[in-house]
N, C-alpha and C. Protein backbone atom coordinates (compact mmCIF):
# COMPACT_ATOMS: atom_id res chain seq x y z
N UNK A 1 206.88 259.97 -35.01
CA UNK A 1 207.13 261.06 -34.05
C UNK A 1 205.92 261.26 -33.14
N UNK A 2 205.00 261.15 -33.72
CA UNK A 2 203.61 261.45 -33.06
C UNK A 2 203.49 260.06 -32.27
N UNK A 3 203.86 258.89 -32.59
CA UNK A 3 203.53 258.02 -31.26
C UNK A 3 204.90 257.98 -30.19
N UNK A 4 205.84 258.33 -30.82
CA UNK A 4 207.22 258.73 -29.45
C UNK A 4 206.39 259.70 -28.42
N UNK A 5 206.03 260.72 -28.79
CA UNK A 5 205.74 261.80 -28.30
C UNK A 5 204.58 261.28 -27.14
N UNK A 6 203.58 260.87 -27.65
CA UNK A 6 202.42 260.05 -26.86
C UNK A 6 202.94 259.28 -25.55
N UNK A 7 204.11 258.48 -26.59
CA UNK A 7 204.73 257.21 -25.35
C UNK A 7 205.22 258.36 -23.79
N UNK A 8 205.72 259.00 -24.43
CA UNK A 8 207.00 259.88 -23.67
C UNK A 8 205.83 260.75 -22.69
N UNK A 9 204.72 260.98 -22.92
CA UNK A 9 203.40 261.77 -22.38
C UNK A 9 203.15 260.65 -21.34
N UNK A 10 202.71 259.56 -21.72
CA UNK A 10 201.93 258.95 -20.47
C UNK A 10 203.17 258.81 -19.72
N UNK A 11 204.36 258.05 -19.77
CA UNK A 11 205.41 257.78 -19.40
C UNK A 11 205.09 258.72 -18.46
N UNK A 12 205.47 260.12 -18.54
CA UNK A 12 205.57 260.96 -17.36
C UNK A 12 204.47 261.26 -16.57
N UNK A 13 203.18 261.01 -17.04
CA UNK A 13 202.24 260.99 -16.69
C UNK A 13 202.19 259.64 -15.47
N UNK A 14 202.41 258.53 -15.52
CA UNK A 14 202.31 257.24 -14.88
C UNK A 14 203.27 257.51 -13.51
N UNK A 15 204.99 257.80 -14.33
CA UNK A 15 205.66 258.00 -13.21
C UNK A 15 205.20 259.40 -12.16
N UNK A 16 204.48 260.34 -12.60
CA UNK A 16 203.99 261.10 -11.48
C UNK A 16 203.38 261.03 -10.47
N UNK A 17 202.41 260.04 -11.33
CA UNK A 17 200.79 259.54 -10.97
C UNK A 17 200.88 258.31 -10.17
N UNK A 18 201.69 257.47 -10.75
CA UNK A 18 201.53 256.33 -9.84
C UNK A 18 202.96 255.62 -9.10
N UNK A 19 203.85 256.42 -9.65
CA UNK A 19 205.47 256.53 -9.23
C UNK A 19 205.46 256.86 -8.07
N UNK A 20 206.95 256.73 -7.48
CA UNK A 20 207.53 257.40 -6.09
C UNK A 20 206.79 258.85 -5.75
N UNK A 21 206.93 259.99 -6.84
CA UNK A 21 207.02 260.74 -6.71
C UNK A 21 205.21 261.01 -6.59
N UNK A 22 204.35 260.08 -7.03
CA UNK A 22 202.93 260.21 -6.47
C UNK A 22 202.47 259.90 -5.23
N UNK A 23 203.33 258.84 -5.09
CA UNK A 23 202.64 258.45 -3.73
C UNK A 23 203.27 259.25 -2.29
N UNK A 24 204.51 260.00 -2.23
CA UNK A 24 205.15 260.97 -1.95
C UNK A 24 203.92 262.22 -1.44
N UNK A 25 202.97 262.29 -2.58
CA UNK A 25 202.50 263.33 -2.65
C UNK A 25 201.10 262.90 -1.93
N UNK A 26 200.71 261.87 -2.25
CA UNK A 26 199.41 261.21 -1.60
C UNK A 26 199.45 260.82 -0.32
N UNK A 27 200.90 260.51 0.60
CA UNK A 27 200.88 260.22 1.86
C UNK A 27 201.10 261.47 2.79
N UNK A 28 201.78 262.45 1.67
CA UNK A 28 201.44 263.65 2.51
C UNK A 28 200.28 264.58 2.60
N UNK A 29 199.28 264.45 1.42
CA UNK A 29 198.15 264.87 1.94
C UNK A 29 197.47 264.52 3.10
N UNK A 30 197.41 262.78 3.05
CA UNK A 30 197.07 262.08 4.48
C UNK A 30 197.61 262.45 5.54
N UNK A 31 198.89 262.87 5.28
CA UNK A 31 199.55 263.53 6.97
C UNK A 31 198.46 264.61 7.41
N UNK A 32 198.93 265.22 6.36
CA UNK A 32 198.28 267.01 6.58
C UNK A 32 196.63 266.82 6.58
N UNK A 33 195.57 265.96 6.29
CA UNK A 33 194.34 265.85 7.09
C UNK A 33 194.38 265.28 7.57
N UNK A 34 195.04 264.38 8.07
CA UNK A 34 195.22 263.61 9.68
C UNK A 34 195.47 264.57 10.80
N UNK A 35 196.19 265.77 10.64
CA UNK A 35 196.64 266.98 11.47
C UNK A 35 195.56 267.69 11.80
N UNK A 36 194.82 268.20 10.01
CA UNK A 36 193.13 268.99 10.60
C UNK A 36 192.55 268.96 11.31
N UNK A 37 192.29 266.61 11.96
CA UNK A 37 191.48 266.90 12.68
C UNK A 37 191.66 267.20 14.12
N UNK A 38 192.85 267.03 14.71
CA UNK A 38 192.78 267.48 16.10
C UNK A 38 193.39 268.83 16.02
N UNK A 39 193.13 269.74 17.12
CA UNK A 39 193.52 270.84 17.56
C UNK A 39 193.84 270.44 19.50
N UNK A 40 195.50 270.91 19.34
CA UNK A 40 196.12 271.00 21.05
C UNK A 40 196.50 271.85 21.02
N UNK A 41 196.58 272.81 21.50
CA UNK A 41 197.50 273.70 21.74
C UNK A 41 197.75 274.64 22.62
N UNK A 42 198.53 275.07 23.26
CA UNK A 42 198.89 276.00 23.92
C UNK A 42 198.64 277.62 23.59
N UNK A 43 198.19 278.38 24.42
CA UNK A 43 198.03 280.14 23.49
C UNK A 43 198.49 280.89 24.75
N UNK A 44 198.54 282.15 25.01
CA UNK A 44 198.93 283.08 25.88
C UNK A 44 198.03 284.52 25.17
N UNK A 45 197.61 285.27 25.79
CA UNK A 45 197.01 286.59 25.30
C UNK A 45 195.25 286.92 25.48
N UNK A 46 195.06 285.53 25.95
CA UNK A 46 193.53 285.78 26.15
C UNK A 46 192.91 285.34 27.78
N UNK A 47 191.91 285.79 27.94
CA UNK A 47 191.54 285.47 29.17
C UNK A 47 190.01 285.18 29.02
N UNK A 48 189.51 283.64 29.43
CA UNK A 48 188.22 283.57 29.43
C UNK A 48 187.93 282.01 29.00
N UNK A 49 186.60 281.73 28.65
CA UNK A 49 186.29 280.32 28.31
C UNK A 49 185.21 280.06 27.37
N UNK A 50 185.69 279.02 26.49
CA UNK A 50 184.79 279.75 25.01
C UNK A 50 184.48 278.01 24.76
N UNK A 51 183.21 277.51 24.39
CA UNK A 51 183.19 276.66 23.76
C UNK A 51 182.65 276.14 22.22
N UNK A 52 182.83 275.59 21.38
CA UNK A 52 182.25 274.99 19.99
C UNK A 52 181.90 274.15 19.78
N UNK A 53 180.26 273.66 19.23
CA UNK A 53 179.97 272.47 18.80
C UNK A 53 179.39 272.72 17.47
N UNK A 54 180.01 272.19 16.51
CA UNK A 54 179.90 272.78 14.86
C UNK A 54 179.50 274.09 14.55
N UNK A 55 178.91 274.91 14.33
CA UNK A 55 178.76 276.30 13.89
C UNK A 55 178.18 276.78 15.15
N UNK A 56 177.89 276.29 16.36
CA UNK A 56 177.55 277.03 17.42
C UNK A 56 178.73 277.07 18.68
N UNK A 57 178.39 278.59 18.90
CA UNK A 57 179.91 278.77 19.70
C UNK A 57 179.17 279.68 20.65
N UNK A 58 179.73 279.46 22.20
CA UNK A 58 179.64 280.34 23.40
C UNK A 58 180.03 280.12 24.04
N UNK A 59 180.63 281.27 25.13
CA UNK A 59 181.70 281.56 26.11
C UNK A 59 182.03 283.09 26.44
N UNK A 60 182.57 283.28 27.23
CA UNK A 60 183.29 284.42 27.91
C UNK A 60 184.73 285.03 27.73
N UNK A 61 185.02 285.57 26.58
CA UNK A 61 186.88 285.72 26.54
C UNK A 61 187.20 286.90 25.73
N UNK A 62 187.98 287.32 25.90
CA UNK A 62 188.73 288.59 25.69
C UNK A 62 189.99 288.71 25.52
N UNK A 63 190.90 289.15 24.46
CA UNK A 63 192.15 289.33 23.91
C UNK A 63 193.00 290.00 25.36
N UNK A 64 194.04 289.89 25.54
CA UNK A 64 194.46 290.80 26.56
C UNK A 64 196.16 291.59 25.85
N UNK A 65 196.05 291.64 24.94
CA UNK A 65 197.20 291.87 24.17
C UNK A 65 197.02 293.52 23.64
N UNK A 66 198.14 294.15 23.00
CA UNK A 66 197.82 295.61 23.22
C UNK A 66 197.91 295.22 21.89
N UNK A 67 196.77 295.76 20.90
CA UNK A 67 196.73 296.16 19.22
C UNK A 67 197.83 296.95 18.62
N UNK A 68 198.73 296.82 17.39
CA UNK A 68 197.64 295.74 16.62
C UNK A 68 198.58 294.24 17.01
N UNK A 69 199.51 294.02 18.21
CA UNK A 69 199.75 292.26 18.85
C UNK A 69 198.91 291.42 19.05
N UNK A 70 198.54 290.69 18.43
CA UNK A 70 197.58 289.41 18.46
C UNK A 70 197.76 288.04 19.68
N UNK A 71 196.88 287.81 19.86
CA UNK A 71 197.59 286.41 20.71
C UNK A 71 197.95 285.73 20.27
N UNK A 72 199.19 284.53 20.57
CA UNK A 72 199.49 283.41 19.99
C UNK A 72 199.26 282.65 20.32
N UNK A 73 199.74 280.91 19.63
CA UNK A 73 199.25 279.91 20.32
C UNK A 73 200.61 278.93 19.56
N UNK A 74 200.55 277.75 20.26
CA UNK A 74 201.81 277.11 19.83
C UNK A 74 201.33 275.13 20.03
N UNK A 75 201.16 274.54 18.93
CA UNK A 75 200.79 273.31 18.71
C UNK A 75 200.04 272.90 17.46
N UNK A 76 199.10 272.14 17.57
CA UNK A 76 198.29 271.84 16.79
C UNK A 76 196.96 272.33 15.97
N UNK A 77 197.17 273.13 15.52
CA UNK A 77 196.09 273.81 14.87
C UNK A 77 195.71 274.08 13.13
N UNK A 78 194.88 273.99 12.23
CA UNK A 78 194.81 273.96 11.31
C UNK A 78 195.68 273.52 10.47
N UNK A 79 196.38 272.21 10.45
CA UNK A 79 197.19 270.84 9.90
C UNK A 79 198.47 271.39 9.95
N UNK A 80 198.64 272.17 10.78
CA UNK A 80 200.35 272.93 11.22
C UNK A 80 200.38 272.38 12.47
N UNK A 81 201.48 271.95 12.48
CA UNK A 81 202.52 272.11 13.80
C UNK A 81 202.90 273.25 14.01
N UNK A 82 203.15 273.91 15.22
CA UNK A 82 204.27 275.30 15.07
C UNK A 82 203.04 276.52 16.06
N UNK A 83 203.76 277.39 15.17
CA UNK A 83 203.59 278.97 15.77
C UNK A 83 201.67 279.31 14.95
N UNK A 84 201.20 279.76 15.67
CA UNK A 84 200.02 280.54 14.75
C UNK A 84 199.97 282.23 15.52
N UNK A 85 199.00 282.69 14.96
CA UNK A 85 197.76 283.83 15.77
C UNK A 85 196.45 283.61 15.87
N UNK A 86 196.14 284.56 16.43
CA UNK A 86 194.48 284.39 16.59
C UNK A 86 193.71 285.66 17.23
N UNK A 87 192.23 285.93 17.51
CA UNK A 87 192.08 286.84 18.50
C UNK A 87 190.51 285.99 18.12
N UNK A 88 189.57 286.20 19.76
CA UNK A 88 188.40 285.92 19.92
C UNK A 88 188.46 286.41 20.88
N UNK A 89 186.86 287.15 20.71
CA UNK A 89 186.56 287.68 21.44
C UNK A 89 185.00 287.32 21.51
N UNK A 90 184.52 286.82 22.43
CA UNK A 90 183.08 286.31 23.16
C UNK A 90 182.72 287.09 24.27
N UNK A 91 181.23 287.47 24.15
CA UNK A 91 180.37 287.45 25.20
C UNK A 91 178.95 286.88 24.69
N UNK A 92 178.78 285.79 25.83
CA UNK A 92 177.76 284.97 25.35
C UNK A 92 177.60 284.11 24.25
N UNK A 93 176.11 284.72 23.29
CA UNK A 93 176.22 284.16 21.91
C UNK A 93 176.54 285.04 20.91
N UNK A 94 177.15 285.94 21.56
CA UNK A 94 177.71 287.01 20.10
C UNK A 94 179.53 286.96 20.29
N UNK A 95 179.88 287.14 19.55
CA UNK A 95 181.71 286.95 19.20
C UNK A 95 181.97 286.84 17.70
N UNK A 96 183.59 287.34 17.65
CA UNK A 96 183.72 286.86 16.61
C UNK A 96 185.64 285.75 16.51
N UNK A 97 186.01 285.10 15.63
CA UNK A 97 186.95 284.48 16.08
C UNK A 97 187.62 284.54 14.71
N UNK A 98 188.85 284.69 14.91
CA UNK A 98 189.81 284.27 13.59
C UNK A 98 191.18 283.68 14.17
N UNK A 99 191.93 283.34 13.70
CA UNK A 99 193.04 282.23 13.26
C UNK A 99 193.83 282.39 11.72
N UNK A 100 195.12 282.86 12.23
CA UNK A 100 196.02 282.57 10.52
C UNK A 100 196.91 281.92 11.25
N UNK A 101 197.90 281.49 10.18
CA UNK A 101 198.66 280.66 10.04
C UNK A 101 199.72 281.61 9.28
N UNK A 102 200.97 281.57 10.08
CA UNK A 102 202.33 282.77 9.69
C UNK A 102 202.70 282.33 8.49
N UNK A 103 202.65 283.36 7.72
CA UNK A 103 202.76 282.97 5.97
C UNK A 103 204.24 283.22 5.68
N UNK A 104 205.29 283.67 6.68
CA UNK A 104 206.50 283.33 6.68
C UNK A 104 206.68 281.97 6.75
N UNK A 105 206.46 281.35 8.03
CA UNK A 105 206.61 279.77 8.94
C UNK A 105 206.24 279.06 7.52
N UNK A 106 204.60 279.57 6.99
CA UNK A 106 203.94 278.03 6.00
C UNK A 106 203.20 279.17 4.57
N UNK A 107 204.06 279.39 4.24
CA UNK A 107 204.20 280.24 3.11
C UNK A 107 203.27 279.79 1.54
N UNK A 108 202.68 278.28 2.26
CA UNK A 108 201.48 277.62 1.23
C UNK A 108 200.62 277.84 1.97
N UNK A 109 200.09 277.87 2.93
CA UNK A 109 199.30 277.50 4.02
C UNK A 109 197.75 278.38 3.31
N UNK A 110 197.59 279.52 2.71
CA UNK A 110 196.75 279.77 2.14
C UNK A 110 196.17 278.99 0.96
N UNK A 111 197.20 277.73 0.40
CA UNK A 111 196.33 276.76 -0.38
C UNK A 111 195.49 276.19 -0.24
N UNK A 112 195.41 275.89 1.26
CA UNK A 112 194.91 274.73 2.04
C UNK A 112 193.06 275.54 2.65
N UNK A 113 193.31 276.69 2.30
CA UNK A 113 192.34 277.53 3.23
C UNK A 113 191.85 277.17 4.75
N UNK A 114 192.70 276.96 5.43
CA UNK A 114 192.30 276.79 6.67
C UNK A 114 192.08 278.22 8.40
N UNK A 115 193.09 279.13 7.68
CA UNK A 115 192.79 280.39 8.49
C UNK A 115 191.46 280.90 7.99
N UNK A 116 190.48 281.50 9.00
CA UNK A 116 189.85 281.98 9.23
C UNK A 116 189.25 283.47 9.83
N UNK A 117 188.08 284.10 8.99
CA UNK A 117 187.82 285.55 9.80
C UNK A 117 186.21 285.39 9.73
N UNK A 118 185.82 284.98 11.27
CA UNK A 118 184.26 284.86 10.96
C UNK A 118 183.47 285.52 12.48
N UNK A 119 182.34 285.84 12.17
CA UNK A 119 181.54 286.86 12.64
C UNK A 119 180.49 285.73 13.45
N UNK A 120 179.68 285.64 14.39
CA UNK A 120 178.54 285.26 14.92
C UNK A 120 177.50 285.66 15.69
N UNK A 121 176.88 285.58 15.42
CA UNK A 121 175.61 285.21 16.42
C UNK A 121 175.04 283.89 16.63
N UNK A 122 174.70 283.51 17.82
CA UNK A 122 174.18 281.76 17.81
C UNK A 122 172.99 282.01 16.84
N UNK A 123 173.41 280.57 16.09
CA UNK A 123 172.10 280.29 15.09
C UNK A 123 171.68 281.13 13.98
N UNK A 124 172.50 282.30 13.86
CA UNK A 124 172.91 282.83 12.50
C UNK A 124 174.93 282.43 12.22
N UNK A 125 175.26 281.23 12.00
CA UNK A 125 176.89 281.43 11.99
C UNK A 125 177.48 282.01 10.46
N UNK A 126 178.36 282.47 10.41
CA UNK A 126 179.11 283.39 9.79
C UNK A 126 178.95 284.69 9.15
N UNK A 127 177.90 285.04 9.76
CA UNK A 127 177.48 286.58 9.49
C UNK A 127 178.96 287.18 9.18
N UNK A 128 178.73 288.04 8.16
CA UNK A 128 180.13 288.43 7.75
C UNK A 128 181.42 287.49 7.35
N UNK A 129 181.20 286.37 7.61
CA UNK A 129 182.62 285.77 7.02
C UNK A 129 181.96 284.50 7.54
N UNK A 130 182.51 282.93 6.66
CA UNK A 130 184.03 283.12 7.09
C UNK A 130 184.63 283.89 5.72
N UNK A 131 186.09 284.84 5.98
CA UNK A 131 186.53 285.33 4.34
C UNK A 131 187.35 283.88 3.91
N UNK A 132 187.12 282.85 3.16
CA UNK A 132 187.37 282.04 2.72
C UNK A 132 187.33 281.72 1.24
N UNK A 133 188.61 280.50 1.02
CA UNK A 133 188.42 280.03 -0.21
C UNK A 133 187.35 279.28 -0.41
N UNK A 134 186.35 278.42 0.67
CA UNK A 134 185.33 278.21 0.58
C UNK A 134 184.28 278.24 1.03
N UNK A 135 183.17 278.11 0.77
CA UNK A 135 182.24 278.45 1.35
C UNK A 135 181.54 277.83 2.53
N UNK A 136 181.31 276.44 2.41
CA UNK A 136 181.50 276.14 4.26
C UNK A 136 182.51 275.46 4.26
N UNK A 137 183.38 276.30 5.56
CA UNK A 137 184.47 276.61 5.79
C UNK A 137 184.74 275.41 6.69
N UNK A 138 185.87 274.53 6.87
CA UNK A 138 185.95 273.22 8.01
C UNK A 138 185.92 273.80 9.27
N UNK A 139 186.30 275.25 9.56
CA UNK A 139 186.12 275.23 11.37
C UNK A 139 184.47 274.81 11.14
N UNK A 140 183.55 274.85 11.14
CA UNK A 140 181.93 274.48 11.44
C UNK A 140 182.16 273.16 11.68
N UNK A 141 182.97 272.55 11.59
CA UNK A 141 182.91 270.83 12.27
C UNK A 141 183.63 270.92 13.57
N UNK A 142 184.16 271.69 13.87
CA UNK A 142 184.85 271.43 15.10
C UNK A 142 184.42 271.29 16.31
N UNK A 143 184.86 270.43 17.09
CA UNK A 143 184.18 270.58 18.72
C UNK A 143 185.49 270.76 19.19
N UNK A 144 185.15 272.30 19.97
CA UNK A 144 186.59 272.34 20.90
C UNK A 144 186.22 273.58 22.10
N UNK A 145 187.26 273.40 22.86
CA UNK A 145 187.23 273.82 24.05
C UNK A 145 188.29 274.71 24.13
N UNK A 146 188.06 275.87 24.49
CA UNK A 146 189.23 276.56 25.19
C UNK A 146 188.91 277.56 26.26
N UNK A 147 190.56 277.83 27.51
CA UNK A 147 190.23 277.72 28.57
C UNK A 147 191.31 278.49 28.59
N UNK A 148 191.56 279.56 28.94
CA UNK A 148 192.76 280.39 29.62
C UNK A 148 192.32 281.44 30.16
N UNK A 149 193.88 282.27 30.82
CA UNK A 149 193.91 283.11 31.77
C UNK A 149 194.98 283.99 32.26
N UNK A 150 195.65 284.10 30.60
CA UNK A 150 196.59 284.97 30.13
C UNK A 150 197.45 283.75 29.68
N UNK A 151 197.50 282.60 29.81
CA UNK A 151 198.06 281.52 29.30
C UNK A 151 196.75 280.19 29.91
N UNK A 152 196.94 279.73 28.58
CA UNK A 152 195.74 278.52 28.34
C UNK A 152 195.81 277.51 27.42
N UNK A 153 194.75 276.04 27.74
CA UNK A 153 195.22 275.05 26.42
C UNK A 153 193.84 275.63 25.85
N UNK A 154 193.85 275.15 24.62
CA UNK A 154 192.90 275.00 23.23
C UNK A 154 192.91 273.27 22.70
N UNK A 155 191.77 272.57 22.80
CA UNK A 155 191.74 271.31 22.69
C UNK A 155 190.24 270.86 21.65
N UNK A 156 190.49 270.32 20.57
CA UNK A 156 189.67 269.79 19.90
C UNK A 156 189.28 269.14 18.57
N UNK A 157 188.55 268.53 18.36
CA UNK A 157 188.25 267.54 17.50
C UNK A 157 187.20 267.94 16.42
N UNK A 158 187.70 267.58 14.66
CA UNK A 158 186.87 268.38 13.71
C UNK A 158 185.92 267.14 12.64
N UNK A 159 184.78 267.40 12.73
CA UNK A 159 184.62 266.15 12.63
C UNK A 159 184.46 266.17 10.81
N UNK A 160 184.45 267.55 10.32
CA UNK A 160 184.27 267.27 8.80
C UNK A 160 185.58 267.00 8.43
N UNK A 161 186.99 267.58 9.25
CA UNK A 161 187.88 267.16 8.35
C UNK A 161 188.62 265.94 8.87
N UNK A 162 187.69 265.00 9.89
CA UNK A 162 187.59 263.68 10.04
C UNK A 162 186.91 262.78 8.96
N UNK A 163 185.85 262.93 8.33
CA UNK A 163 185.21 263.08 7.19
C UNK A 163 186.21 263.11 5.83
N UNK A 164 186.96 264.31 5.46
CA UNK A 164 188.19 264.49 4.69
C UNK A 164 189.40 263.48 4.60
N UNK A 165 189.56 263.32 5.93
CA UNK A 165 190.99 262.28 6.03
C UNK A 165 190.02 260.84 5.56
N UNK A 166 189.02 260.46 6.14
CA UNK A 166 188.89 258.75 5.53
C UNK A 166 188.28 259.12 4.34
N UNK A 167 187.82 259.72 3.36
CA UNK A 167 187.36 259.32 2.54
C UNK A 167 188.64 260.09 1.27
N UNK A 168 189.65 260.47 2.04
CA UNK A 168 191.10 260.63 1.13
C UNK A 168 191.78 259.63 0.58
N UNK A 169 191.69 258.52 1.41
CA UNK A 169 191.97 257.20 1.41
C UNK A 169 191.72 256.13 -0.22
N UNK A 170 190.63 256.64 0.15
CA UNK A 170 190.19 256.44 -0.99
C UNK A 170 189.89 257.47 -2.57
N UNK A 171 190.40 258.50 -2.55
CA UNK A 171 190.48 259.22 -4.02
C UNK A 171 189.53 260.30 -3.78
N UNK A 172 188.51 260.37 -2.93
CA UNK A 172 187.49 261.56 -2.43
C UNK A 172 188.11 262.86 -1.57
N UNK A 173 188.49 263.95 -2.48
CA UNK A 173 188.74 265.39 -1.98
C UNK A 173 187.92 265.84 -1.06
N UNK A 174 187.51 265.74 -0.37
CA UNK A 174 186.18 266.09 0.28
C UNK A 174 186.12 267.48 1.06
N UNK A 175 187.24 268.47 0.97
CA UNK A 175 187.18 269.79 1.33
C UNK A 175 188.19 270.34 0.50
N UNK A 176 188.48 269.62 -0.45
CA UNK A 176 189.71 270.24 -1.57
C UNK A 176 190.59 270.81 -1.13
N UNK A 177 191.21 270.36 -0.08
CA UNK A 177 192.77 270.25 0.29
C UNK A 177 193.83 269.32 0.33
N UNK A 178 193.64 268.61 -1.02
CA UNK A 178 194.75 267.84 -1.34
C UNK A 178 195.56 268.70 -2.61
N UNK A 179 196.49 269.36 -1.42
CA UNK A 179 197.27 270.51 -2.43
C UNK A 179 198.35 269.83 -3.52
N UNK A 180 198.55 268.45 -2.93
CA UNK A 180 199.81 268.38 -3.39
C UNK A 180 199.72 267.04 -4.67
N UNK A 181 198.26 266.38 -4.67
CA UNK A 181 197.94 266.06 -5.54
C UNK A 181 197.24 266.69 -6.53
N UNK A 182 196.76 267.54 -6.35
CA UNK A 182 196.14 268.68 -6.89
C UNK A 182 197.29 268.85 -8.06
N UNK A 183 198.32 269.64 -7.25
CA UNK A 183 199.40 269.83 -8.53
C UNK A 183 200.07 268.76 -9.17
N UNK A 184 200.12 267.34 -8.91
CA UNK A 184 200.49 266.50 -10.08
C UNK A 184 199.05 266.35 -11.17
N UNK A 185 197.75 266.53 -10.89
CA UNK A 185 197.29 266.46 -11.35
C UNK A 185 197.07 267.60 -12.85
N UNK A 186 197.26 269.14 -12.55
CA UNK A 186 197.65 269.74 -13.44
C UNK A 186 198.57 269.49 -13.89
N UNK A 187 200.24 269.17 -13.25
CA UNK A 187 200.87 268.79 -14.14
C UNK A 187 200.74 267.69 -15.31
N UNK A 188 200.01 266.21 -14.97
CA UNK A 188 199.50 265.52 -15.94
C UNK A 188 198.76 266.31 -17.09
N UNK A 189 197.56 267.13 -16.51
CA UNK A 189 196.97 267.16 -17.61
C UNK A 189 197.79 268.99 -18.55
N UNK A 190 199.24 269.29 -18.35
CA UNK A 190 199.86 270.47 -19.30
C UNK A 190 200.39 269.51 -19.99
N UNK A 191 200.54 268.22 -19.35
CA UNK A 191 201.52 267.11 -20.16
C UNK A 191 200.76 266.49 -21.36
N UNK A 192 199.33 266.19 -20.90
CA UNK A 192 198.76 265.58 -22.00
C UNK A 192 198.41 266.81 -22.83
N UNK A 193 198.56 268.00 -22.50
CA UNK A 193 198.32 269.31 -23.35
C UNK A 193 199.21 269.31 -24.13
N UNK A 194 200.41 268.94 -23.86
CA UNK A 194 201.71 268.98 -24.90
C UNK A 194 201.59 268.42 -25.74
N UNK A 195 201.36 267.05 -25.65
CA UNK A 195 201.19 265.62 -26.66
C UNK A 195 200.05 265.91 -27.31
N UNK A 196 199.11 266.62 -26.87
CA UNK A 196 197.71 266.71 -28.10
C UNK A 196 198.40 268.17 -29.02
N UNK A 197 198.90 269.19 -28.31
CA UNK A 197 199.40 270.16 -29.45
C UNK A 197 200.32 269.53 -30.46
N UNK A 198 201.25 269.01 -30.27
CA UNK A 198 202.23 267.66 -31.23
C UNK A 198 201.14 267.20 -32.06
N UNK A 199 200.62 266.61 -31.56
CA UNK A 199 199.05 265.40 -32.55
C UNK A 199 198.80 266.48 -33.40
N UNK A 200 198.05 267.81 -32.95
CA UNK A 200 197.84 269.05 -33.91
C UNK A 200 198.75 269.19 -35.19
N UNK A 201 200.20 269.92 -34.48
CA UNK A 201 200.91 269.91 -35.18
C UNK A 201 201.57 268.58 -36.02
N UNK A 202 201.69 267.71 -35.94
CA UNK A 202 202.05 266.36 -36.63
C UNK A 202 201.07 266.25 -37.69
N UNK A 203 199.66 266.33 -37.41
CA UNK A 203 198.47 266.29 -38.26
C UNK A 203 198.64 267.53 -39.10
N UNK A 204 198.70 268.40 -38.92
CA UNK A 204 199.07 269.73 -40.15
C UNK A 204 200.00 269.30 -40.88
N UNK A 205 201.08 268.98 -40.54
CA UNK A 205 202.25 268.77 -41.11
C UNK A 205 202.42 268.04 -42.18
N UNK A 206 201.82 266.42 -41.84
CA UNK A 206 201.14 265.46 -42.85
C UNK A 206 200.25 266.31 -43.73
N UNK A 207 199.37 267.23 -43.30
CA UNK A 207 198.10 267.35 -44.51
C UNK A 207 199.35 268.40 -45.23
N UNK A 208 200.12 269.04 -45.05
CA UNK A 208 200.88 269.96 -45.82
C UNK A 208 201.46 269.40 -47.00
N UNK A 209 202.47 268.19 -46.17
CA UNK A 209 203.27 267.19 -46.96
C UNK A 209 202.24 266.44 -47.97
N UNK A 210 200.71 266.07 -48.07
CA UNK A 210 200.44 265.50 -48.62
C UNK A 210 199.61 266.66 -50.17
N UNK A 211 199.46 268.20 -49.50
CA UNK A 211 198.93 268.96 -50.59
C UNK A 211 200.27 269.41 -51.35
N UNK A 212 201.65 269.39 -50.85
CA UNK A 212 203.14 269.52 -51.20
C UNK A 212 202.92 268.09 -52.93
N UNK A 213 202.43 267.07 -52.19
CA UNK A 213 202.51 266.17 -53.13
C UNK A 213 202.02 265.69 -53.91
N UNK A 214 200.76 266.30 -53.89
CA UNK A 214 199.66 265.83 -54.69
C UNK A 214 199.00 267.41 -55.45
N UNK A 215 200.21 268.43 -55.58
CA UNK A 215 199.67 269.45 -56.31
C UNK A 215 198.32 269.36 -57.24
N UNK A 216 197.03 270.77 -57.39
CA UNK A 216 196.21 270.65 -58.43
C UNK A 216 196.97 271.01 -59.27
């Protein structure tokens, strides 16, 4: 019983891991940091011109939306396609900028930690935030540009979670957003949790059966 049980453990373990249903999970992580690294997109609600080169940011821009309506934006942004929000507001080297991702639309999207709420001054960056699942946060790689005037593009390139996507390739998490291997991976290891509680129990069982039989 105790080696069925084992067999029947890796078994599901292999087909997760190295089955359809893994690699399923491994080509879509690669989608989704292949997405991180560019940002296109379209927004409406702000007026002004803001630029980023890794944790240093300056520009001129201002929300034009009545509180608490946020601006939107519509394309490529934090490994979503689709709808987001946002609000930044710059003068000079002081601003602060955030970005979510509609937790209706991508209702995981907080796995991934990619929305942002962060505070600046040049050359002190994230005073006050970012509020994140981690601590340096992937916007600090980004170089991007944005340019509007109650409607505007947002265009740019991230170079840590350029960084993330090639070295995913190869088995390296490198900002721990591979959500979706992540969870076969716990699932493997509740599986090998099962098969070692069995081993437990199988091993009691024997020492029972053998003090059953060998009474003092």
């Amino acid at each position: 019983m105790k080696i069925l049980v084992r067999i029947v453990v890796l078994a599901n373990s292999a087909i997760f891991l190295t089955g359809c249903i893994g690699t399923r999970a491994y080509l879509t992580d690669r989608y989704r940091d292949a997405l991180d690294m560019v940002t296109f997109s379209a927004e409406a609600g702000t007026v002004g011109i803001t630029a980023q080169a890794a944790f240093l940011e300056t520009g001129l821009a201002m929300p034009i939306t009545d509180p608490p309506e946020r601006p939107v934006g519509y394309g490529v942004r934090g490994g979503q396609i689709g709808r987001y929000t946002y609000a930044e507001l710059h003068i000079a080297l002081i601003g602060f900028n955030t970005f979510y991702l509609s937790k209706d639309r991508y209702p995981r999207s907080d796995e991934r930690s990619k929305g942002f709420e962060k505070c600046h001054l040049w050359f002190t960056p994230g005073l006050g935030g970012p509020r994140s699942h981690v601590e340096a946060h992937p916007c600090y790689g980004n170089f991007e540009l944005m340019a509007s005037f109650g409607i505007g593009l947002r265009v740019g390139f991230n170079v840590l979670e350029a960084v993330d996507f090639l070295l995913g390739w190869v088995g390296i998490d490198f900002l721990k957003d591979d959500v979706q291997m992540q969870k076969l991976q716990k699932l493997q290891k509740e599986l090998n949790e099962v098969g070692d509680d069995d081993d437990v129990d199988s091993d009691e069982k024997e020492e029972t059966e053998e003090e059953e039989d060998n009474p003092d």
